[in-house]
N, C-alpha and C. Protein backbone atom coordinates (compact mmCIF):
# COMPACT_ATOMS: atom_id res chain seq x y z
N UNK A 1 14.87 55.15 242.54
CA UNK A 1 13.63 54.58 243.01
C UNK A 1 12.95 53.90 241.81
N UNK A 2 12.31 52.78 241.69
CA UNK A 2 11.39 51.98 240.88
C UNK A 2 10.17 52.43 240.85
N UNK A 3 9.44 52.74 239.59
CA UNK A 3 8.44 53.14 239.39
C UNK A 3 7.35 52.22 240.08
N UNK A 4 7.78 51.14 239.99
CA UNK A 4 6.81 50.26 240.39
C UNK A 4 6.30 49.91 241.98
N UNK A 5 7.35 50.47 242.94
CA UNK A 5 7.18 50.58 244.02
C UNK A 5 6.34 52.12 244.63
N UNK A 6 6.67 53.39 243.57
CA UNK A 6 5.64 54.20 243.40
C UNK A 6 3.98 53.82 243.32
N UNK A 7 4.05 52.86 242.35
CA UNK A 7 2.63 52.85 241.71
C UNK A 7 1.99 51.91 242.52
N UNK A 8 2.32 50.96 243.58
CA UNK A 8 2.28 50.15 244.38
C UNK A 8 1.57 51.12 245.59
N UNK A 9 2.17 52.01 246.09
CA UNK A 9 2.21 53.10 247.13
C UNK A 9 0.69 53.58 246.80
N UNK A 10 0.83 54.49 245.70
CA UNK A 10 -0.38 54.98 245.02
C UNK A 10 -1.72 53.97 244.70
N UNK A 11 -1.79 52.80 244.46
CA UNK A 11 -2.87 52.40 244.65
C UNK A 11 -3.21 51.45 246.24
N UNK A 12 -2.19 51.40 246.72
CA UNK A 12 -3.06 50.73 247.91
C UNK A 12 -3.37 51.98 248.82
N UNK A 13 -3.14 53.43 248.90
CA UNK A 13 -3.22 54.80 249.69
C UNK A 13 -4.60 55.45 248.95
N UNK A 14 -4.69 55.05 247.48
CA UNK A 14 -6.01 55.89 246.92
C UNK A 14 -7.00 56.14 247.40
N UNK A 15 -7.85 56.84 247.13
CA UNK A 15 -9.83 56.16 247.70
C UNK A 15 -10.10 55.40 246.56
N UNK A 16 -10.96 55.00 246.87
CA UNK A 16 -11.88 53.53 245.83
C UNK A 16 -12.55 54.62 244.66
N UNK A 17 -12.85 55.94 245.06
CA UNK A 17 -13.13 56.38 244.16
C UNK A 17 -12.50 57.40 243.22
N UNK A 18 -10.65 57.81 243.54
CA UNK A 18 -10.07 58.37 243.16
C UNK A 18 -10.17 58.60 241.83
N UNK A 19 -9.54 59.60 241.21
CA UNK A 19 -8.92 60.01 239.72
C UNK A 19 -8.22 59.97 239.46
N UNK A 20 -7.58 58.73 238.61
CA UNK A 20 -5.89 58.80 238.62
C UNK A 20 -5.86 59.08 236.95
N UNK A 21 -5.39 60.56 236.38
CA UNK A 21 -4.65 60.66 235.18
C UNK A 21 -3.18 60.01 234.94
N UNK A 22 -2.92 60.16 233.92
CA UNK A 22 -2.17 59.28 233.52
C UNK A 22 -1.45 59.97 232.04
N UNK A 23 -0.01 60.43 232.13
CA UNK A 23 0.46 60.99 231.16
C UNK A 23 0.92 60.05 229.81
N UNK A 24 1.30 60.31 228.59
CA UNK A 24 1.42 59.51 227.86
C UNK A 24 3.09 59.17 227.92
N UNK A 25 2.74 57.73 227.53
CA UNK A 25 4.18 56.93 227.12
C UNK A 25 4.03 56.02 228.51
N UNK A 26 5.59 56.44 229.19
CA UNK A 26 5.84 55.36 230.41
C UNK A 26 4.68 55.37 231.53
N UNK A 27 5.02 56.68 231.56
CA UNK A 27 3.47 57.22 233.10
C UNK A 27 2.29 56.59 232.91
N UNK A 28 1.80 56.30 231.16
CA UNK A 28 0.47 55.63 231.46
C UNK A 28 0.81 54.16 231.34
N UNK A 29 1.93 53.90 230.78
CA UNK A 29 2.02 52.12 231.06
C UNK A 29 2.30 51.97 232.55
N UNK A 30 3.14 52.72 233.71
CA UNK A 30 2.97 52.30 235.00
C UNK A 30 1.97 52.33 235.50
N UNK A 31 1.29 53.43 235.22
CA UNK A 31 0.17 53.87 235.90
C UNK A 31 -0.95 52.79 235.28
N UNK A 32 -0.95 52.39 234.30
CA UNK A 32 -2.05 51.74 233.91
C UNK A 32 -2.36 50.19 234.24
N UNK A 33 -0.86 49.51 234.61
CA UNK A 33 -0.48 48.19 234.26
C UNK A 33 -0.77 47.93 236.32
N UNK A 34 -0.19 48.97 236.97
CA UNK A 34 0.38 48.49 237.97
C UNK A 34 -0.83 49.73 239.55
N UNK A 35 -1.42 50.64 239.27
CA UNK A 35 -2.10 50.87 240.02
C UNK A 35 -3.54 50.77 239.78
N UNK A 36 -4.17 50.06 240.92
CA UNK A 36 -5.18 49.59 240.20
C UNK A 36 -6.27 50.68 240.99
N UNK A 37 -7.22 50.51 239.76
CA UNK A 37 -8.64 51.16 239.66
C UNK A 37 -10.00 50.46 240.65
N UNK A 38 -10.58 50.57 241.55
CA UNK A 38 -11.01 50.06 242.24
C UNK A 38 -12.57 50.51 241.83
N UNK A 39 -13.00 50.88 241.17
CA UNK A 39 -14.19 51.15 241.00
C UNK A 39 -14.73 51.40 239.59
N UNK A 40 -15.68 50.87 238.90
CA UNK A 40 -16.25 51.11 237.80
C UNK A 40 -16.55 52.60 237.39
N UNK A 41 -16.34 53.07 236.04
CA UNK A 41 -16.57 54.43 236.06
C UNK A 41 -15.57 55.20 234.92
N UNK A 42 -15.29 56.52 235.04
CA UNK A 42 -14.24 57.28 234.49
C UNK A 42 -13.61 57.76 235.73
N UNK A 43 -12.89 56.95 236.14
CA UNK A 43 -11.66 56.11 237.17
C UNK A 43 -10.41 56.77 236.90
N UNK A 44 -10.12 56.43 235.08
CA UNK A 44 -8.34 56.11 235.29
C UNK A 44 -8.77 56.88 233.79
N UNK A 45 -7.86 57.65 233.80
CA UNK A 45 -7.85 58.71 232.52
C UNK A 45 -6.63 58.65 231.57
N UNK A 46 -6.47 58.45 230.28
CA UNK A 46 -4.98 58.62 229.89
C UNK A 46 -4.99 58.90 228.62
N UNK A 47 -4.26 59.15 227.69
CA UNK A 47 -4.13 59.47 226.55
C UNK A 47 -2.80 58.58 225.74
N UNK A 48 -3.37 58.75 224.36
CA UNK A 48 -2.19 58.07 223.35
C UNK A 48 -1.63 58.69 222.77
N UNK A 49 -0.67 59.73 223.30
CA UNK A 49 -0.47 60.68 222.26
C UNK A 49 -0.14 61.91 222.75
N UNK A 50 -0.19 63.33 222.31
CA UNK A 50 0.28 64.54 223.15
C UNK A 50 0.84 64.54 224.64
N UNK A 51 2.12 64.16 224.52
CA UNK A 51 2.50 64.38 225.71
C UNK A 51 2.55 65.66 226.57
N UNK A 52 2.05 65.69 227.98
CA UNK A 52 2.44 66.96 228.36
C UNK A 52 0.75 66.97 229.26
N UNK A 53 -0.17 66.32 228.75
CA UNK A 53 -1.68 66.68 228.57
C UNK A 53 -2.13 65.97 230.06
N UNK A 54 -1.44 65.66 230.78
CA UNK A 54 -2.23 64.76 232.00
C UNK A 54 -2.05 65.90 233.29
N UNK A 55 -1.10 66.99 233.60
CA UNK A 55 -1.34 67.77 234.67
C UNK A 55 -2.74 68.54 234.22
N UNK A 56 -2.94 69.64 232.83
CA UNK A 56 -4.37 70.58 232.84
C UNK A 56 -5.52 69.80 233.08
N UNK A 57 -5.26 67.78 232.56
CA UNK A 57 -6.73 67.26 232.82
C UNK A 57 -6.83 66.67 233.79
N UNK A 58 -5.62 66.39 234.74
CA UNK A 58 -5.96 66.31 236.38
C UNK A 58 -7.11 67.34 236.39
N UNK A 59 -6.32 68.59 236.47
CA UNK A 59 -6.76 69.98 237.11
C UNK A 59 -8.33 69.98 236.53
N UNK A 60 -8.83 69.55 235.23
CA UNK A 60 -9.88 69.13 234.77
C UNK A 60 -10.94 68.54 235.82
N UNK A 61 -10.46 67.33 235.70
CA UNK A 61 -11.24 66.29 236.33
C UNK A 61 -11.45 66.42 238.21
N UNK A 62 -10.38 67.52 238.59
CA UNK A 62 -10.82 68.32 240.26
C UNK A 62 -11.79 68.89 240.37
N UNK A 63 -11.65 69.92 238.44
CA UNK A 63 -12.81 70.80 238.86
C UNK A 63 -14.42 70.02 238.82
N UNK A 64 -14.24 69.14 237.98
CA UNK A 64 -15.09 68.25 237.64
C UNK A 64 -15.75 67.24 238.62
N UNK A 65 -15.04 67.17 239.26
CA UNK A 65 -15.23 65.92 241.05
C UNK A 65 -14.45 66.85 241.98
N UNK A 66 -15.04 67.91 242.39
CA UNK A 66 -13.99 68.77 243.43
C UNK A 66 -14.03 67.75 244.93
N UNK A 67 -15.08 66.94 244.93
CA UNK A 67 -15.15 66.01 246.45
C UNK A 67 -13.82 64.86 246.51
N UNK A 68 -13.10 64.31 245.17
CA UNK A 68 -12.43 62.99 244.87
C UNK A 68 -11.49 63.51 244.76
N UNK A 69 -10.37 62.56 245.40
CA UNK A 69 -8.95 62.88 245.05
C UNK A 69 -8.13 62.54 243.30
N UNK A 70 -7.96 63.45 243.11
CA UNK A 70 -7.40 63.46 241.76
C UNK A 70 -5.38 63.15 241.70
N UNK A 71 -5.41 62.37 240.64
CA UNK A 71 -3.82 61.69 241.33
C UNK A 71 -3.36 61.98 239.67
N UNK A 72 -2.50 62.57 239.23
CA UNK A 72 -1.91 62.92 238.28
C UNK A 72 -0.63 62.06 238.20
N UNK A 73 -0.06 61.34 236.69
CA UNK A 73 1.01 60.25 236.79
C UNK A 73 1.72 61.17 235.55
N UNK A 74 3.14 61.73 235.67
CA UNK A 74 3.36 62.45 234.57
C UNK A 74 5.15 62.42 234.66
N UNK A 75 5.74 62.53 233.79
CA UNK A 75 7.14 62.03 233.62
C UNK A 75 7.81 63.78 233.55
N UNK A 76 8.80 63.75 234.14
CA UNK A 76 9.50 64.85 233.63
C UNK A 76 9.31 66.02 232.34
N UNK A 77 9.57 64.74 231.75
CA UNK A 77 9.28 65.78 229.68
C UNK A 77 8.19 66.10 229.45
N UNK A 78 6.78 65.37 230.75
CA UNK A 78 5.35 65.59 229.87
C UNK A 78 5.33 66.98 230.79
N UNK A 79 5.44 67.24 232.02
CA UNK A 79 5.45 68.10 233.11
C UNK A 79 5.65 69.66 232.75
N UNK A 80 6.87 69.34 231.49
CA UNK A 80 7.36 70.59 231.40
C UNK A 80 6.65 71.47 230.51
N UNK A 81 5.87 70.80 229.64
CA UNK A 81 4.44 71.78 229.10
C UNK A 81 3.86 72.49 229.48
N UNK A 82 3.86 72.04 230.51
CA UNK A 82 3.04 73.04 231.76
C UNK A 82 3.05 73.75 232.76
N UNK A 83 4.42 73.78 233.50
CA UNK A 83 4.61 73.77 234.60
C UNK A 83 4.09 75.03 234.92
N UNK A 84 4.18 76.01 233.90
CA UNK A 84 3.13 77.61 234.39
C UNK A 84 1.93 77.29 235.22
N UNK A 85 1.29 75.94 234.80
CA UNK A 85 -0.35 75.71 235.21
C UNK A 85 -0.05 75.50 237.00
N UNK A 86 0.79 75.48 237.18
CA UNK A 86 1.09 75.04 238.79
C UNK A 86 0.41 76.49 239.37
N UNK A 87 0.53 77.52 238.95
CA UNK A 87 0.00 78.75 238.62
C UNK A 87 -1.72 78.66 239.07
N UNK A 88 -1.86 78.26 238.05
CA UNK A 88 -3.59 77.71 237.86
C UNK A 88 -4.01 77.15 239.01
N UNK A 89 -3.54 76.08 239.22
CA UNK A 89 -4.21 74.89 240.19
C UNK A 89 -4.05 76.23 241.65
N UNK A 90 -3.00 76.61 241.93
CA UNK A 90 -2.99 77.18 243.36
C UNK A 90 -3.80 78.62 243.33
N UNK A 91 -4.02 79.21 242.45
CA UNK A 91 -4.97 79.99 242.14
C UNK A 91 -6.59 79.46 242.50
N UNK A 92 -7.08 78.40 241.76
CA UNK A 92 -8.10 77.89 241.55
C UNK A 92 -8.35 76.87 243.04
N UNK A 93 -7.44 76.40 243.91
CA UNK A 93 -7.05 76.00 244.97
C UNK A 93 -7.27 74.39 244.94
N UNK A 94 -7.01 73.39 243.91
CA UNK A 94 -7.23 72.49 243.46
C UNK A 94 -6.07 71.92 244.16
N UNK A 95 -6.85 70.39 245.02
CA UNK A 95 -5.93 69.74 245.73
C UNK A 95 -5.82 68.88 244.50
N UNK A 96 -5.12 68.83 243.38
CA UNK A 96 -4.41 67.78 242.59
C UNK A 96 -3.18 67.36 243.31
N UNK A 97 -2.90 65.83 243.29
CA UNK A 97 -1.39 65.55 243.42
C UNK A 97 -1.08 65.17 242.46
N UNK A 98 0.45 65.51 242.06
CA UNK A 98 0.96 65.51 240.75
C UNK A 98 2.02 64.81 241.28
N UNK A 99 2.38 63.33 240.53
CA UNK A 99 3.68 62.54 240.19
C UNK A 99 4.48 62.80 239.49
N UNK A 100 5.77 63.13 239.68
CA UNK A 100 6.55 63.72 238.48
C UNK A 100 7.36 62.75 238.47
N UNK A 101 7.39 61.46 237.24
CA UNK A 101 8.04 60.47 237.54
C UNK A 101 9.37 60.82 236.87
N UNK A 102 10.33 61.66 237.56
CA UNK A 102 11.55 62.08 236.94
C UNK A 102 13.10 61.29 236.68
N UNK A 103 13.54 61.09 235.40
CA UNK A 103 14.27 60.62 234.80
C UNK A 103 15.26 61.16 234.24
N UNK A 104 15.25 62.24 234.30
CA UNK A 104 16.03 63.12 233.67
C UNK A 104 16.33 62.47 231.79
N UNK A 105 15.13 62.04 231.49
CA UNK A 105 14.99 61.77 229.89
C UNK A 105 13.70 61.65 229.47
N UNK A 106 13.80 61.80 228.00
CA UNK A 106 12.09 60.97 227.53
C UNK A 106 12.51 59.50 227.60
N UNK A 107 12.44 58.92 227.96
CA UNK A 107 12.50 57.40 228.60
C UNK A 107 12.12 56.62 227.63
N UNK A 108 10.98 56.72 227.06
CA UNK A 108 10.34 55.58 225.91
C UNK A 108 10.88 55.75 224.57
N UNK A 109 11.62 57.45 224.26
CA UNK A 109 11.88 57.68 223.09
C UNK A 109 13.98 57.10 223.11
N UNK A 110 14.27 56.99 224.64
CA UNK A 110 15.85 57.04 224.81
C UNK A 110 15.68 54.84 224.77
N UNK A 111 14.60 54.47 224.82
CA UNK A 111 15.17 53.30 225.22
C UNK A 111 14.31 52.63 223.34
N UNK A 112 13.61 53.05 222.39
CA UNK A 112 13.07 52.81 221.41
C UNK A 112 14.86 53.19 220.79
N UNK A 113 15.20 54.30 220.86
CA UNK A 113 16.36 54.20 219.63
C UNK A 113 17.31 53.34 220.18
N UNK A 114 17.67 53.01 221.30
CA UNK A 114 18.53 51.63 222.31
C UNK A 114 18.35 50.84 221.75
N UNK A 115 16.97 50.34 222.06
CA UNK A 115 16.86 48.61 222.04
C UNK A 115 16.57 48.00 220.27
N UNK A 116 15.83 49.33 219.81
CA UNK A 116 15.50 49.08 218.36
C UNK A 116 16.65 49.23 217.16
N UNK A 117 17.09 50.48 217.81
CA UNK A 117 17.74 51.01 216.18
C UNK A 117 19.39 51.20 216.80
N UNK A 118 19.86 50.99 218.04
CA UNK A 118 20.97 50.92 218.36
C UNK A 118 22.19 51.87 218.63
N UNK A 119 21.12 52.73 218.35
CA UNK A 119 21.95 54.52 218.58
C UNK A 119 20.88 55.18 219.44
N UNK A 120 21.31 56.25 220.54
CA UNK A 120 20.53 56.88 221.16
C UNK A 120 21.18 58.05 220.89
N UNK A 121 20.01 59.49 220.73
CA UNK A 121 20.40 60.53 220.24
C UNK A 121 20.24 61.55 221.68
N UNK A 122 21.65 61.74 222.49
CA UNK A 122 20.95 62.51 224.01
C UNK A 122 20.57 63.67 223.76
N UNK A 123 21.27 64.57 223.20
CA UNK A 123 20.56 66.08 222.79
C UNK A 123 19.26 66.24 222.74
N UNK A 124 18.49 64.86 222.52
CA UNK A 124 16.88 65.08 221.80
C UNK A 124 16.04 64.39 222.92
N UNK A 125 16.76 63.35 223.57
CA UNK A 125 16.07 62.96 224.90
C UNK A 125 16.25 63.18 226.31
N UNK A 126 17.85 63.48 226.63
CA UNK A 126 18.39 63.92 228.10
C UNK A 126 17.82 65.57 228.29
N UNK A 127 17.46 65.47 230.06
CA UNK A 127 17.23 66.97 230.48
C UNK A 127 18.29 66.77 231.62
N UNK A 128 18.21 68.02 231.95
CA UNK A 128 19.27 68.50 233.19
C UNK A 128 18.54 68.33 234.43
N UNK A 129 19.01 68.57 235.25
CA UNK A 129 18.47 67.45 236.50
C UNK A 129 18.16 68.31 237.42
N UNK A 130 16.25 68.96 237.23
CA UNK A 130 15.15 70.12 237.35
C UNK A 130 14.83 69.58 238.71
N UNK A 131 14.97 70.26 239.89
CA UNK A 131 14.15 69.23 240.96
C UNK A 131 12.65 69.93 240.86
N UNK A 132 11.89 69.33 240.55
CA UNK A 132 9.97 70.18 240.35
C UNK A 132 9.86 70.26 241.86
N UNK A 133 9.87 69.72 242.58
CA UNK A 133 9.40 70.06 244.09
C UNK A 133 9.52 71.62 244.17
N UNK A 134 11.43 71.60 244.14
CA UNK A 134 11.41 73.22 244.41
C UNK A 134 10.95 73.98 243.91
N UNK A 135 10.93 74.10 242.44
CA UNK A 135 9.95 74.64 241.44
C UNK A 135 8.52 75.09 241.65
N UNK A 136 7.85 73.77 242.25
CA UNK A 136 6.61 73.99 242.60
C UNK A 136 6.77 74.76 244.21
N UNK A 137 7.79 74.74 244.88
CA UNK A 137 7.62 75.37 246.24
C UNK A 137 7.93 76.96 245.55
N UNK A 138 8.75 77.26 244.66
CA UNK A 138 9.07 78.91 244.47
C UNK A 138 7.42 79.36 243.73
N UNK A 139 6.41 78.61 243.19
CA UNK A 139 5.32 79.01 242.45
C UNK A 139 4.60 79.48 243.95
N UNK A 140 4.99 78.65 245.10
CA UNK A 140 3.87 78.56 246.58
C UNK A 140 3.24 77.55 246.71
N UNK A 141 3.54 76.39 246.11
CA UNK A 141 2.64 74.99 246.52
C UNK A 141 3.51 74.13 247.28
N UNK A 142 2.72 72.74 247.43
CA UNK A 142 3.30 71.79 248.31
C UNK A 142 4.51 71.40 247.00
N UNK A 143 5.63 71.02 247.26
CA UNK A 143 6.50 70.20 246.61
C UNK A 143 7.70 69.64 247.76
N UNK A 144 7.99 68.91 247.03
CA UNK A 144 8.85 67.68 247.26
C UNK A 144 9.59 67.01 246.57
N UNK A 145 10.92 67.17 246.53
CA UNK A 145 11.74 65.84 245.85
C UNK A 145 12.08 65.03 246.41
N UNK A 146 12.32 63.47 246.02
CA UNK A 146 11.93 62.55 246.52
C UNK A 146 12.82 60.96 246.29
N UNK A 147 13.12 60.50 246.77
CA UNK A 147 14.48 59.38 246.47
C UNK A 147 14.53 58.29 246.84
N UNK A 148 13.19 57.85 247.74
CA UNK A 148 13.28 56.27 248.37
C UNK A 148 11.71 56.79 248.48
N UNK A 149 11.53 55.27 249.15
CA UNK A 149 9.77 55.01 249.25
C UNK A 149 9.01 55.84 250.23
N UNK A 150 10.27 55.61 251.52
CA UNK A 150 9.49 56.56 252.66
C UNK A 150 9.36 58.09 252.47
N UNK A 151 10.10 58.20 251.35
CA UNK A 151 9.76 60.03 251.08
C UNK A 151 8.92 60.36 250.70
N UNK A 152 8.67 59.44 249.40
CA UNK A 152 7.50 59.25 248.69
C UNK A 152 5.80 59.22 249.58
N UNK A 153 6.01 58.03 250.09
CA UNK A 153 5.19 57.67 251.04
C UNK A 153 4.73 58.73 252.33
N UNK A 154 5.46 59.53 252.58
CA UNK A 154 5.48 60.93 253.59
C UNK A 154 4.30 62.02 252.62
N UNK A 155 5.34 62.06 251.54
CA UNK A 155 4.93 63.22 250.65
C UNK A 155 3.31 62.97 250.00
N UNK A 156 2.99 61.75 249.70
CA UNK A 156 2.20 61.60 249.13
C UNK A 156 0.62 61.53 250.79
N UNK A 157 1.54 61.15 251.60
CA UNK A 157 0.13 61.52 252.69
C UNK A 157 -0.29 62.88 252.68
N UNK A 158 1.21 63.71 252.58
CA UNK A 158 0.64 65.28 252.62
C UNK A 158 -0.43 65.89 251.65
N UNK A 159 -0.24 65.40 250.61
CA UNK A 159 -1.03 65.42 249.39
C UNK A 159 -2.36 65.33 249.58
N UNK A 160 -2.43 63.83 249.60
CA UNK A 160 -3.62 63.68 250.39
C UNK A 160 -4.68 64.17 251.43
N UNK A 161 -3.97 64.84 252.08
CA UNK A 161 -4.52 65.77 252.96
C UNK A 161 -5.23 67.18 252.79
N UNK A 162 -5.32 67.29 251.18
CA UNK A 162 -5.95 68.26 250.38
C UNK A 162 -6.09 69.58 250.81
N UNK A 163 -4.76 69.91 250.59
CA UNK A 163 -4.82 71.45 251.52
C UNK A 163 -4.58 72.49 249.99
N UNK A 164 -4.24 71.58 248.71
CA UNK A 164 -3.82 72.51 247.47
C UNK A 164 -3.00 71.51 246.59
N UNK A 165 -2.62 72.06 245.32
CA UNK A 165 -1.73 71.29 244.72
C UNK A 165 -0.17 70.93 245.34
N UNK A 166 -0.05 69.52 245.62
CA UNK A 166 1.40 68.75 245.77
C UNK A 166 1.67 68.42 244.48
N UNK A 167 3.02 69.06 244.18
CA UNK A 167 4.09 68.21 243.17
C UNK A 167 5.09 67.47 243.68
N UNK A 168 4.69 66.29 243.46
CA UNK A 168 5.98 65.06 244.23
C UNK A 168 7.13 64.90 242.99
N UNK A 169 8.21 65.53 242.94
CA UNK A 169 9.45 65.11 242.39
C UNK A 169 9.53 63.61 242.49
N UNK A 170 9.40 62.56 241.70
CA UNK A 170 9.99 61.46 242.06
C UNK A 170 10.75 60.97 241.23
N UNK A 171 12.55 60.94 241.94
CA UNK A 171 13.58 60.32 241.25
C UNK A 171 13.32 59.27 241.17
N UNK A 172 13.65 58.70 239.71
CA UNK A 172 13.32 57.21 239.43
C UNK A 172 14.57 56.38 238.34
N UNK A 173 14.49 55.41 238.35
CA UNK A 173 15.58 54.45 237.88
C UNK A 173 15.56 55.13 236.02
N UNK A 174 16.27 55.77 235.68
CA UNK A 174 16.33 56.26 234.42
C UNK A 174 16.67 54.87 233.21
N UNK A 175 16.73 53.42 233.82
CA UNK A 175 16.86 52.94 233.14
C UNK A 175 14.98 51.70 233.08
N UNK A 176 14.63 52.08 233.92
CA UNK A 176 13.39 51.44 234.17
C UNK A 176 12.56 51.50 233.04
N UNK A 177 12.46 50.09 232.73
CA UNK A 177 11.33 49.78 231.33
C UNK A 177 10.09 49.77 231.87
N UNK A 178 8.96 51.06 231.17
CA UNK A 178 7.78 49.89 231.92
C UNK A 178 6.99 48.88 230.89
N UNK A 179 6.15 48.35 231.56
CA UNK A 179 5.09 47.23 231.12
C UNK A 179 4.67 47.23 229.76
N UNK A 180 5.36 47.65 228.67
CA UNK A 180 5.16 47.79 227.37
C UNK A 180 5.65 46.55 226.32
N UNK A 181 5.06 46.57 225.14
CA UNK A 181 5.43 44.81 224.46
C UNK A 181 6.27 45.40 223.62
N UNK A 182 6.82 46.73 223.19
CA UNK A 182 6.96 47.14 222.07
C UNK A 182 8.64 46.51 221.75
N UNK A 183 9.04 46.24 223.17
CA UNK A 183 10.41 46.06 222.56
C UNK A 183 10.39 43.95 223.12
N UNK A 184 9.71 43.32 223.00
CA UNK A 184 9.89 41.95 223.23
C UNK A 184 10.61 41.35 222.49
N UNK A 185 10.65 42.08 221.34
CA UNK A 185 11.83 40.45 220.44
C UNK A 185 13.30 40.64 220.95
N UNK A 186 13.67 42.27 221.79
CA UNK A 186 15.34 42.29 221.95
C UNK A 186 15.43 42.52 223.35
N UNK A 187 14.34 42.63 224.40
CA UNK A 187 14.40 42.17 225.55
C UNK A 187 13.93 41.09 226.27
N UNK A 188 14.52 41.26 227.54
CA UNK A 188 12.87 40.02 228.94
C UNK A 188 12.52 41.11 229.50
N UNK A 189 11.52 40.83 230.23
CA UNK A 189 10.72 41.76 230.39
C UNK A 189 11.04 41.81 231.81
N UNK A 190 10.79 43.01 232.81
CA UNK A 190 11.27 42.72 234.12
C UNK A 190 10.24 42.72 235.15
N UNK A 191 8.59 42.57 234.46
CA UNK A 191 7.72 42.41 235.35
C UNK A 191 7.21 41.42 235.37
């Protein structure tokens, strides 16, 4: 699945006044480039840096706006910091939906030693292939793994429907660049 047909989904389904976090690296360049923010404000949340940090400040920003839907954008590798907190949120009964844009790699760090330096090191970027849905269904929450749009698109209404935390597994193109300049002199860009 293309991230970009995710992030497409996610902003035309949002409310105008949603919370969309945003994990660091790829998650906040899709999330940032390609779902849009419809309202002036502290809207769209993200960080430069500590990966891992966008599911506790979803869960943040619920407790913080418990009336607004809070939309969490987070990649496999950032996810796994946390995944105890899945714990938290269903405890605390926080309808966060959580994107797990899964790749089974760190994506920005597997395609920087690619395109830049010409060696990729897998030991340090490949994971084994975790489905979080189930994960999040053995904790007791909504989950879902996920493989085309209409799954996505299913899963993410349920979400919406704010009954507790959804973790949407979403398999995604492990080779998918997003919207970043960093590598322009040795690629084209595909957006």
């Amino acid at each position: 699945m293309r991230p970009e047909a995710i992030m497409a989904e996610v902003g035309a389904r949002m409310a105008n006044d949603a919370v969309l976090v945003a994990d660091t690296g790829y998650s906040a360049a899709w999330a940032g480039a390609l779902a849009e923010v419809k309202t002036a404000g502290r809207q769209f949340l993200r960080a430069d840096g500590s990966l891992g940090w966008a599911f506790p400040a979803s869960m943040g920003a619920q407790l913080a706006a418990p009336d607004k839907q809070v939309i969490c954008v987070t990649g496999d590798g950032g996810f796994g910091y946390h995944i105890g907190d899945i714990e938290t949120a269903l405890r605390l009964r926080l309808p966060v939906i959580v994107i797990v844009l899964n790749n089974q790699t760190l994506a920005f760090e597997r395609h920087v030693q690619d395109l830049l330096y010409g060696k990729v090191v897998n030991e340090v970027n490949d994971f084994l292939d975790v489905d979080y849905g189930l994960v999040a269904r053995s904790f007791g929450a909504q989950g879902v793994r996920v493989s085309n749009l209409a799954e996505f698109s299913r899963a993410f209404a349920l979400g919406l429907e704010r009954r507790g935390p959804t973790i949407i597994d979403a398999v995604i193109d492990r080779d998918a660049i997003a919207p970043v300049t960093r590598y322009d002199r040795v690629r084209v860009r595909e957006l």
